[in-house]
Structures are given as C-alpha cells and as structure tokens.
C-alpha atoms as a PDB file:
ATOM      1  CA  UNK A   1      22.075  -6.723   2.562  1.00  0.00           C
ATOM      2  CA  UNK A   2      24.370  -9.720   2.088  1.00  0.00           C
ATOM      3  CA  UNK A   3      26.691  -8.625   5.400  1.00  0.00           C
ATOM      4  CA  UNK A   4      23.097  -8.352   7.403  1.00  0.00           C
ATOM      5  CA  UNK A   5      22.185 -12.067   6.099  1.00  0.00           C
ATOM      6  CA  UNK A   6      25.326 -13.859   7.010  1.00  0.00           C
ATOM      7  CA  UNK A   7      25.906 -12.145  10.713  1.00  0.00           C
ATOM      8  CA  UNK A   8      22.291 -13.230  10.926  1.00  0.00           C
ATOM      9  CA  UNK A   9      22.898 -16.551   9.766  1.00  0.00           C
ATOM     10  CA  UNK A  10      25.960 -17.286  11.625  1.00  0.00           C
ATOM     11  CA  UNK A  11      23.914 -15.954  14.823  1.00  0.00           C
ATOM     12  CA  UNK A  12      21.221 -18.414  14.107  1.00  0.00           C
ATOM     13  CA  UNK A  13      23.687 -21.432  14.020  1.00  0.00           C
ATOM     14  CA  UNK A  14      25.650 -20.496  17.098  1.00  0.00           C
ATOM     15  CA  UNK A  15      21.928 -20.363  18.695  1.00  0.00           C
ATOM     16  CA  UNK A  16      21.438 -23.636  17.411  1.00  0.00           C
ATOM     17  CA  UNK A  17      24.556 -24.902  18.201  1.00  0.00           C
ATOM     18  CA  UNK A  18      23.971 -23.884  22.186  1.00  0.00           C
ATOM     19  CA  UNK A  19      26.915 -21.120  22.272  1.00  0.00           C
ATOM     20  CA  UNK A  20      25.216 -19.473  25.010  1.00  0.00           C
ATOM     21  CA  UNK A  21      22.921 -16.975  25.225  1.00  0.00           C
ATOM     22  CA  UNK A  22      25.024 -13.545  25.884  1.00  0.00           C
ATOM     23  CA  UNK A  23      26.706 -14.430  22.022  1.00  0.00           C
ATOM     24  CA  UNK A  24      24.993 -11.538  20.750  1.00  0.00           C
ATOM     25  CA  UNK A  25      26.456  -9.012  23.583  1.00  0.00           C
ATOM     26  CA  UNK A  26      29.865 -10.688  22.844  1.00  0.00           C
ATOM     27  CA  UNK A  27      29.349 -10.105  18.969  1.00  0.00           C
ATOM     28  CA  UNK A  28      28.652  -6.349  19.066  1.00  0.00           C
ATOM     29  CA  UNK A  29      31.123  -5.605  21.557  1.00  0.00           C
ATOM     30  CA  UNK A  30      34.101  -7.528  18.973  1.00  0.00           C
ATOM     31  CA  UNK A  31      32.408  -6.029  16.012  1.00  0.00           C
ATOM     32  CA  UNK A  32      32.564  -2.207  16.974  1.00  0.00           C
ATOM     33  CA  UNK A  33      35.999  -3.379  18.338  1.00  0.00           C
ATOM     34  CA  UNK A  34      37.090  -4.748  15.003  1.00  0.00           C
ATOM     35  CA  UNK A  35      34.977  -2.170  12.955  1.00  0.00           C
ATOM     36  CA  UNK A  36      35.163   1.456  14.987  1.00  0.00           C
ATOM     37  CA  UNK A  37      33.714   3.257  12.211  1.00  0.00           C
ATOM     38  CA  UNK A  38      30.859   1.178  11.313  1.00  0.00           C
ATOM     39  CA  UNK A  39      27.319   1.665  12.685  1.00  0.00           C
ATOM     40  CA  UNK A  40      24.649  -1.167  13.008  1.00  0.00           C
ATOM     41  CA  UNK A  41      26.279  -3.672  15.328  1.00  0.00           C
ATOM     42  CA  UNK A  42      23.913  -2.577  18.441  1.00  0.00           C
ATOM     43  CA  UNK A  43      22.444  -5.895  20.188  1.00  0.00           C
ATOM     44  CA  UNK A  44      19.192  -5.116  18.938  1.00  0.00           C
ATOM     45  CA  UNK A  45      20.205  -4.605  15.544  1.00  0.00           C
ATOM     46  CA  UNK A  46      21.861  -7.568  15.710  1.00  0.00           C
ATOM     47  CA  UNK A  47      18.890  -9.830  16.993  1.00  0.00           C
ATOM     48  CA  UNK A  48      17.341  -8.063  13.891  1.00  0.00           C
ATOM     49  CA  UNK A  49      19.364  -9.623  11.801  1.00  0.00           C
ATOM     50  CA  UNK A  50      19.546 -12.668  13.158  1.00  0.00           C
ATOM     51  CA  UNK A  51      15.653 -12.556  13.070  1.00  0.00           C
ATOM     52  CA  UNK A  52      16.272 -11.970   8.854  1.00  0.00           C
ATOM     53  CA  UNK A  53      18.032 -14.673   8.246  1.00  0.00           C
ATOM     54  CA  UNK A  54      15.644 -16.978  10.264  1.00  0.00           C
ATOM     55  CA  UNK A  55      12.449 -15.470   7.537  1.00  0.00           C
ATOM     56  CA  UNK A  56      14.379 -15.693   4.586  1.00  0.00           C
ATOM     57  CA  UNK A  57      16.423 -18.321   2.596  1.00  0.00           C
ATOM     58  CA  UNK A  58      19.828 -17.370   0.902  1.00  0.00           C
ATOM     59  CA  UNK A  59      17.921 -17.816  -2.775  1.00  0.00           C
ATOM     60  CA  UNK A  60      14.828 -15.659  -2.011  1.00  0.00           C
ATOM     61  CA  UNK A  61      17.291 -13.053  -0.236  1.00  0.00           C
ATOM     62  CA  UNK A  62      19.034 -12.501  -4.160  1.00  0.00           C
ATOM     63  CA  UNK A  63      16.113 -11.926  -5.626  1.00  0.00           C
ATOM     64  CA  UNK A  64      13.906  -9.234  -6.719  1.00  0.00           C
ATOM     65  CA  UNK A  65      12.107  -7.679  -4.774  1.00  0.00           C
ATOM     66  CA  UNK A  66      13.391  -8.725  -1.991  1.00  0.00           C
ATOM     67  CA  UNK A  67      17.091  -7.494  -2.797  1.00  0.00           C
ATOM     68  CA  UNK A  68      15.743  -3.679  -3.428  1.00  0.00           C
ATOM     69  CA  UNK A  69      14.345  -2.886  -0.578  1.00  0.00           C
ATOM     70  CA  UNK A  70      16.336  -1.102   2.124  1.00  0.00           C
ATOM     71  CA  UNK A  71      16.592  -2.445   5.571  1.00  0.00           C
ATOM     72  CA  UNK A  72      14.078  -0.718   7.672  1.00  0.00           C
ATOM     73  CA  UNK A  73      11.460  -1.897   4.995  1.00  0.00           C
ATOM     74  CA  UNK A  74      12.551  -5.849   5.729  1.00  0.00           C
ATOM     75  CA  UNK A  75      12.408  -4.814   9.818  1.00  0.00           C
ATOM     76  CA  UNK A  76       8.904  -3.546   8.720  1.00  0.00           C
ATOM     77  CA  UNK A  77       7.646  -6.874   7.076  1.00  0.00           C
ATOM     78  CA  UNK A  78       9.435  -8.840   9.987  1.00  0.00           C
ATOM     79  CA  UNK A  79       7.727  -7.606  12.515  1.00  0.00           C
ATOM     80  CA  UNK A  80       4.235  -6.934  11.223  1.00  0.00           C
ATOM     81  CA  UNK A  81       3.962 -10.016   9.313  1.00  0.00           C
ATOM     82  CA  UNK A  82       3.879 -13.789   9.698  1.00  0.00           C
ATOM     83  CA  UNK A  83       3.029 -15.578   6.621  1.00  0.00           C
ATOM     84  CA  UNK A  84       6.101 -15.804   3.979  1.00  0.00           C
ATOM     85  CA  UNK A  85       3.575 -14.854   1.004  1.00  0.00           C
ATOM     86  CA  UNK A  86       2.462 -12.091   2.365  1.00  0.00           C
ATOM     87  CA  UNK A  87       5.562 -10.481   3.144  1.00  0.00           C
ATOM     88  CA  UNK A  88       6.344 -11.071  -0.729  1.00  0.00           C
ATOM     89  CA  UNK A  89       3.096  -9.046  -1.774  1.00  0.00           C
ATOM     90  CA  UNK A  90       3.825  -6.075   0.314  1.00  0.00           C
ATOM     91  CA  UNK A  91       7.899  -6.204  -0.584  1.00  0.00           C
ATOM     92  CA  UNK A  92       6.850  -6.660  -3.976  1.00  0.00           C
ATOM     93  CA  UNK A  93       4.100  -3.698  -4.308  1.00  0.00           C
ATOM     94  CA  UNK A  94       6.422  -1.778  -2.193  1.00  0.00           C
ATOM     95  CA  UNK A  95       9.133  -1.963  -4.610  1.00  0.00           C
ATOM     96  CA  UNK A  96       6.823  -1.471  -7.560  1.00  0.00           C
ATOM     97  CA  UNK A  97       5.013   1.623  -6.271  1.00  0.00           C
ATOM     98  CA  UNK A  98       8.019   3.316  -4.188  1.00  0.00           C
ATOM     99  CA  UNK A  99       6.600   2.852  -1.093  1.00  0.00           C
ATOM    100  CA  UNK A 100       8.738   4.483   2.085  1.00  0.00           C
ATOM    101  CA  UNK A 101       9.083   2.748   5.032  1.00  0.00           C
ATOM    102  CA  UNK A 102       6.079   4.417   6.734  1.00  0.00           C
ATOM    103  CA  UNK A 103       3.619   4.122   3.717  1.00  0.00           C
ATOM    104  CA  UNK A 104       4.582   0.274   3.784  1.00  0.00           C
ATOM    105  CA  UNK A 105       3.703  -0.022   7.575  1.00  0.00           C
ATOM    106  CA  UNK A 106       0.576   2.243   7.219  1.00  0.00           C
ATOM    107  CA  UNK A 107      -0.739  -0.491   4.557  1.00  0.00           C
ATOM    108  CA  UNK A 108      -0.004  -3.582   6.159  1.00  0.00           C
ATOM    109  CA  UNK A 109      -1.681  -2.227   9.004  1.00  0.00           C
ATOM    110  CA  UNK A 110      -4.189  -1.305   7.074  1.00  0.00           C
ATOM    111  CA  UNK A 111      -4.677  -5.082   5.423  1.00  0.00           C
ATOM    112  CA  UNK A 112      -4.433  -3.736   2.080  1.00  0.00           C
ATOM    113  CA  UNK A 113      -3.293  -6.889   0.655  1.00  0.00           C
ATOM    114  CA  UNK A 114      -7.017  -8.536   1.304  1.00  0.00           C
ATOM    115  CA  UNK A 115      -8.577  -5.084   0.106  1.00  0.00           C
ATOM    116  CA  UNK A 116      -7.076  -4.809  -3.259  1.00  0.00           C
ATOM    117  CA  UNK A 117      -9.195  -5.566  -6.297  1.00  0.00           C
ATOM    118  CA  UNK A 118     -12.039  -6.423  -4.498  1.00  0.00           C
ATOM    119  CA  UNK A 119     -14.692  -3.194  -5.035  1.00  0.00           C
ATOM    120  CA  UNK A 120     -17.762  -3.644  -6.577  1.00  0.00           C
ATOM    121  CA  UNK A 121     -17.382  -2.862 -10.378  1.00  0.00           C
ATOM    122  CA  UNK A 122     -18.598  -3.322 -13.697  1.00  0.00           C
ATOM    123  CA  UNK A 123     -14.962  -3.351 -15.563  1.00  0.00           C
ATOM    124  CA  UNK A 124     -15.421  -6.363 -16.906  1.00  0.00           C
ATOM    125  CA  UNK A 125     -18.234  -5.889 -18.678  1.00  0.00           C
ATOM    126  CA  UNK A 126     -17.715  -2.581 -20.093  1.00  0.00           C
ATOM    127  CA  UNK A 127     -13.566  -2.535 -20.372  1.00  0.00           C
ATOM    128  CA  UNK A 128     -11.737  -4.355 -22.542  1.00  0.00           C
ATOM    129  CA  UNK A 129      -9.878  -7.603 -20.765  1.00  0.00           C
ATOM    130  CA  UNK A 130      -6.399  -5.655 -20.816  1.00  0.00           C
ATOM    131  CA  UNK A 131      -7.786  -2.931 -19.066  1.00  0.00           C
ATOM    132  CA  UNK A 132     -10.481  -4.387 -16.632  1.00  0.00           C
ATOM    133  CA  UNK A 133      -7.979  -6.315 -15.006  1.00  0.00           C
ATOM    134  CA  UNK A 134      -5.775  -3.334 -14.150  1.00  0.00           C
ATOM    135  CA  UNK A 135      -8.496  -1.072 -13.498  1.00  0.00           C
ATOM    136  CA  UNK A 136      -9.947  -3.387 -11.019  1.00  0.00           C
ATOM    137  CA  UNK A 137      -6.646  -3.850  -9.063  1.00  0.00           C
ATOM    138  CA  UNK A 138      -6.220  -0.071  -8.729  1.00  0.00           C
ATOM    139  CA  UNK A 139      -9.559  -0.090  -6.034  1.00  0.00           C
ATOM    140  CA  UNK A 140     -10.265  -1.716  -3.352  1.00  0.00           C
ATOM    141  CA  UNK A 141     -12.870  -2.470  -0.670  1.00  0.00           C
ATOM    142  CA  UNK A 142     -13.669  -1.550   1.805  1.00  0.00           C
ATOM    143  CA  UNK A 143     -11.398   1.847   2.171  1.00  0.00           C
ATOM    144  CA  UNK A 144      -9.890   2.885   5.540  1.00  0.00           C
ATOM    145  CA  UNK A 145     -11.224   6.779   6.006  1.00  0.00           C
ATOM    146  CA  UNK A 146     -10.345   6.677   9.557  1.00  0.00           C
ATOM    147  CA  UNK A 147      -9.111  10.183   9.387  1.00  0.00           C
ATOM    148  CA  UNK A 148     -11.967  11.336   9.106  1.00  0.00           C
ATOM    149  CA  UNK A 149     -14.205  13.242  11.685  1.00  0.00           C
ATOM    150  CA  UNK A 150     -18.017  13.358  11.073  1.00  0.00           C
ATOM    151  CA  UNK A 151     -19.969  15.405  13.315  1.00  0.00           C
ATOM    152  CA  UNK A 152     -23.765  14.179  13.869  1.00  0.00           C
ATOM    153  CA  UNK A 153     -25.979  12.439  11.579  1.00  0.00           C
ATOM    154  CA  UNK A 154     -23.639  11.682   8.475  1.00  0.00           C
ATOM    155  CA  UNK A 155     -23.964  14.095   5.447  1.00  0.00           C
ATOM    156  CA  UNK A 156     -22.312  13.774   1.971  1.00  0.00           C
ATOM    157  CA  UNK A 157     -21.338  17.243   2.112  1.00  0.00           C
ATOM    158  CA  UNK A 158     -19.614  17.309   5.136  1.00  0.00           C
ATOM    159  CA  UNK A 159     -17.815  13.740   3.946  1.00  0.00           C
ATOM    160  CA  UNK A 160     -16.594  15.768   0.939  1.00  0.00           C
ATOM    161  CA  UNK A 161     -15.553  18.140   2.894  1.00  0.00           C
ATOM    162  CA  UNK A 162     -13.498  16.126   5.425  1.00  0.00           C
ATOM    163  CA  UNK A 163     -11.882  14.609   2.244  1.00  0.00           C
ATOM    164  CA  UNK A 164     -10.556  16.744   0.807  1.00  0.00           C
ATOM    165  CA  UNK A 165      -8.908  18.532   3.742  1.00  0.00           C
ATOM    166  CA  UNK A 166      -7.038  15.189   4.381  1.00  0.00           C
ATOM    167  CA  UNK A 167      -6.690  14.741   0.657  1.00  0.00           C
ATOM    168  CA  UNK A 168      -3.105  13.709   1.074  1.00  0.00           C
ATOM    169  CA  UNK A 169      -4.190  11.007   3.574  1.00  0.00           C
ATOM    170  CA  UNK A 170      -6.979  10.586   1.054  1.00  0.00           C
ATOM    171  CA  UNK A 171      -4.410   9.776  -1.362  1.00  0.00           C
ATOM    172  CA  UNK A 172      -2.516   7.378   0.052  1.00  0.00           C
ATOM    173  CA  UNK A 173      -5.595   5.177   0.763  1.00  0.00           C
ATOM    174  CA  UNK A 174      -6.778   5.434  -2.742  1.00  0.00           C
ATOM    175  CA  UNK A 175      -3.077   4.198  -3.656  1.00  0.00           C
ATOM    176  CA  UNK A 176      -0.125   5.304  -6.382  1.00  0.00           C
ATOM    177  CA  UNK A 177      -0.922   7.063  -9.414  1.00  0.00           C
ATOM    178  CA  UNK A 178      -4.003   9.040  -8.400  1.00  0.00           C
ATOM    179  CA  UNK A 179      -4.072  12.795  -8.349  1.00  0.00           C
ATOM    180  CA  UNK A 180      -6.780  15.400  -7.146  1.00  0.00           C
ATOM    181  CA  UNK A 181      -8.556  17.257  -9.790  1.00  0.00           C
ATOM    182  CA  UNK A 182     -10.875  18.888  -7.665  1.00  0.00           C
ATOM    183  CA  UNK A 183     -14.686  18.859  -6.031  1.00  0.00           C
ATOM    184  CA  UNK A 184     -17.930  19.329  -7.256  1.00  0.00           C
ATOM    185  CA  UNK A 185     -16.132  19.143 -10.617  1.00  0.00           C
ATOM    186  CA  UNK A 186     -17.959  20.479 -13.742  1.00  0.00           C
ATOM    187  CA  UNK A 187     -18.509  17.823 -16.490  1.00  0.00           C
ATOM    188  CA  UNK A 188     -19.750  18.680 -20.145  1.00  0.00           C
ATOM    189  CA  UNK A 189     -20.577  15.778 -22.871  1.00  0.00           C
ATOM    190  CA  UNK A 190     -22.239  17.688 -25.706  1.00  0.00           C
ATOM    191  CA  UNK A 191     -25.109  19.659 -24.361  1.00  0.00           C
ATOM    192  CA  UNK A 192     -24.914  17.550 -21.041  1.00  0.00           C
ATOM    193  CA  UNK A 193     -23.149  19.016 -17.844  1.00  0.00           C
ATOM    194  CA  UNK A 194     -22.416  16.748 -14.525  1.00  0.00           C
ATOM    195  CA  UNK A 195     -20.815  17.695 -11.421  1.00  0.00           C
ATOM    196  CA  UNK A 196     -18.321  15.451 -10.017  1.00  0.00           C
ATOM    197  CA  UNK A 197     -18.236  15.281  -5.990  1.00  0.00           C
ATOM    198  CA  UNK A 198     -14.650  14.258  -6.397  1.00  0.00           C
ATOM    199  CA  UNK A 199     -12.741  14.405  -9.446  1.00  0.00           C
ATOM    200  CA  UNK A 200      -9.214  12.540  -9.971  1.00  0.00           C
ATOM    201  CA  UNK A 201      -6.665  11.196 -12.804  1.00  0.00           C
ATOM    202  CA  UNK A 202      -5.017   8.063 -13.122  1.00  0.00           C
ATOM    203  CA  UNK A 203      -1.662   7.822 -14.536  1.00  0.00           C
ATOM    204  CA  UNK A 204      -1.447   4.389 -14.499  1.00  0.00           C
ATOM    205  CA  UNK A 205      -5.073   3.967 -15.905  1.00  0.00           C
ATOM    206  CA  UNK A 206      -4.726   7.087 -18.012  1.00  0.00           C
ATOM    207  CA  UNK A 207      -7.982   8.081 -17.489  1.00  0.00           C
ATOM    208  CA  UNK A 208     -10.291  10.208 -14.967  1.00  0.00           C
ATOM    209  CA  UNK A 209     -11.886   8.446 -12.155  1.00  0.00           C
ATOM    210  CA  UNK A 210     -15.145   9.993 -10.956  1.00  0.00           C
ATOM    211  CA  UNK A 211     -15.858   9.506  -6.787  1.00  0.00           C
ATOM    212  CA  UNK A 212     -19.371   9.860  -6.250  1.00  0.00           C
ATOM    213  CA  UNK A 213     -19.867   9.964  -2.563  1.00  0.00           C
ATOM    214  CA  UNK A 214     -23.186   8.247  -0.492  1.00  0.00           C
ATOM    215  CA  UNK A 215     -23.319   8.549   3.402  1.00  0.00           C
ATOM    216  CA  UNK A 216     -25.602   5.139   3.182  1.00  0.00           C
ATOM    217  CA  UNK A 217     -25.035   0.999   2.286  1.00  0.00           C
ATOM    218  CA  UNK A 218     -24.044   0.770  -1.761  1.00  0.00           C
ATOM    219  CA  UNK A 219     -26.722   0.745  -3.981  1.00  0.00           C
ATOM    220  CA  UNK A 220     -26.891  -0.769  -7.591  1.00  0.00           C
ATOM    221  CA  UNK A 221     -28.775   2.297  -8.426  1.00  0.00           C
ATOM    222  CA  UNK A 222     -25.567   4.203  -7.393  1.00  0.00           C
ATOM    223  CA  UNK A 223     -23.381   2.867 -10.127  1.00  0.00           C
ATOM    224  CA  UNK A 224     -26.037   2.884 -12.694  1.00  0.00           C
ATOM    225  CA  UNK A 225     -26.513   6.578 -12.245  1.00  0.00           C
ATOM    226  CA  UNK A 226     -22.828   7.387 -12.276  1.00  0.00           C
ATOM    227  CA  UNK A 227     -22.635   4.923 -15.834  1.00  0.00           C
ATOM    228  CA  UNK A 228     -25.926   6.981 -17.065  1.00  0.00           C
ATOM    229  CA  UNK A 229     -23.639  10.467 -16.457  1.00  0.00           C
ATOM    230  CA  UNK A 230     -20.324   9.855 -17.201  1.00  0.00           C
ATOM    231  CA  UNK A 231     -18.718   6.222 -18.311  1.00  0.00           C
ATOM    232  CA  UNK A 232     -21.589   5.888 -21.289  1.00  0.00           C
ATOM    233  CA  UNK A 233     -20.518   9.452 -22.377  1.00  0.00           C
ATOM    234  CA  UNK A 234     -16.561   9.516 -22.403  1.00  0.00           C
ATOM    235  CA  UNK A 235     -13.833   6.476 -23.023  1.00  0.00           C
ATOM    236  CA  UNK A 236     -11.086   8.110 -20.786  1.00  0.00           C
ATOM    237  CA  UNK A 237     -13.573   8.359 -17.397  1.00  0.00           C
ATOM    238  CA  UNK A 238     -14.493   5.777 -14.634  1.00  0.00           C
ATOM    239  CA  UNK A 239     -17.082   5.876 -12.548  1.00  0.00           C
ATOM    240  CA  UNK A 240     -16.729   5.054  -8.645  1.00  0.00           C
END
C-alpha cells in the first residue's frame, strides 16, 4: 500500500511540476528495468496509482479501514465514487463485513449506502434502544430484486418462488449475517401455528427474521398482522 502511495504521489508532483506528459511511459519502462521480477508497473496501473494518491492524504492512507483493504477494492471506490465520505462508508462496511471486491462494486452500484437503515419498522418501539438501533441498520429500503423475473400479473407465490431460486443473490441484497431457513416455514407458539413465506436467522441480531411477502404498495395492516403472529409471541423473532 505504502509503495502504491508514494509512486502515486511522486507522479502527481512531476504532473504538477510540468515533467511532460509521456513520464508515466518513462516510469514503467525504468521500473520493470530496475525491478524485472515485480508486477504492477503497467502504465495503467500506474495512472492508478497516481489517481490514489490524488483521493487520499498520507494520514487517512494509515488508517483503518482504509489500510486493510487490498488494492482492487481502493480501484473499486476510485472509480465508482466521488465524494471522500462515501468512499469511507463503503471501505469501512467493506472491511467490517468481508466484502470481496465484486460484492463491494455490486453495492455501490446498488446505492446501498442511502438504503441502509431506512425500512419502515417498529424497532423502536418494541426493542430495547441497544437493539433497535442495530436491528434497524441490518434492513434497508427499498431492496434491489432485479434478478428477478415475474411473468404476468405479479403473484406472491411466484415472487417466493423466484426468491428463493436466486436465494444466494437474495442474500447478498439482504446483507451479512443472514441465512435461509426455509419457505412457507411452520411456526408454533403454544396452540398457535403460522407459516412463514420466508424464514431466516440473524447472527448478528441473534434472532429469526420473518419475510412476509406482498406483490402490492406497503400497508400498515401488513406489519400489524405479522406483530399479531409472530413478534407479540416470541423475543428471538422479527417481523418484516
């Protein structure tokens, strides 16, 4: 990381400086010269890191998270992303969740940084402050289900369906920690049985999340149903 910063750096000062505009041709030639065993020093990789060292100062370069990310995850945030602070969100909640390189891309295409935390919930009324807050930044609205392929007038079913055959796409839009429990799960609370549509656990939350799926606009209805069936019955299950 540091030897990418200062070739980039001392690009970006011979640019300033007017050393002509074929330096970076001229570099990578001497460097695979000087270095024959080394890989890296193409032109474009070069103008890459010339192009890291103009986004980011020597002190933020030292720092976390910034300093554990590998390089094709910084050529990522360069070249998808202008603002500063948003390149620290995604470097930071790609070094907190593990995110590869293509997992990163997929959710700054995706804008996930202005979709996280805002779904419609009740946490705060019914979770304790502790765990509203992190239950509410594990969802998001509105979800990207572009994978999926509806045929005709839109049916809940055949949403279900389409679901759960791209549940690992699925997965990666609901976002770390969840995993699949199954469909049309079977609930019982005492004498009472309900049937998930889509069943999963968090890790994170250490709890069940319910997915009750609508092929209309949300309804308050919706969530007061799911509440009335599951969340009022159990402590370790959310409704969604």
């Amino acid at each position: 990381m540091a030897r990418w910063f200062l070739l980039g750096g001392g690009m970006e000062r011979q640019r300033l400086e007017g050393w002509g505009a074929r330096i970076v041709d001229r570099l990578s030639v001497d460097l695979k010269r000087q270095f024959p065993d080394a890989t890296g020093f193409s032109p474009r990789n070069l103008k890459y890191m010339r192009a890291f060292a103009e986004n980011w100062s020597s002190e933020a370069i030292v720092q976390a998270p910034l300093a554990q990310l590998p390089w094709y995850h910084h050529l990522a945030l360069i070249q998808k992303l202008n603002a500063p602070e948003t390149r620290l969100w995604y470097a930071a909640a790609a070094v907190e969740n593990g995110w590869s390189r293509n997992v990163l891309a997929h959710h700054i295409e995706t804008n996930l940084h202005e979709r996280t935390g805002k779904a419609i919930t009740n946490f705060k009324a019914t979770l304790p402050p502790s765990d509203s807050d992190l239950a509410q930044q594990s969802f998001k609205d509105p979800y990207v289900f572009d994978f999926v392929s509806m045929t005709g007038q839109r049916n809940e079913r055949e949403l279900e369906g389409q679901l759960v055959v791209h549940v690992e796409k699925f997965l990666l839009e609901l976002g770390q920690w969840f995993a699949f429990v199954g469909r049309q799960f079977r609930l019982t609370f005492g004498y009472d049985e309900f049937f998930a549509d889509l069943l999963f656990y968090n890790f994170k939350l250490r709890c069940f999340v319910v997915v009750e799926l609508k092929a209309t606009a949300f309804k308050p209805e919706y969530l007061g149903y799911a509440q009335r069936n599951v969340m009022q019955k159990s402590s370790f299950v959310l409704a969604f």
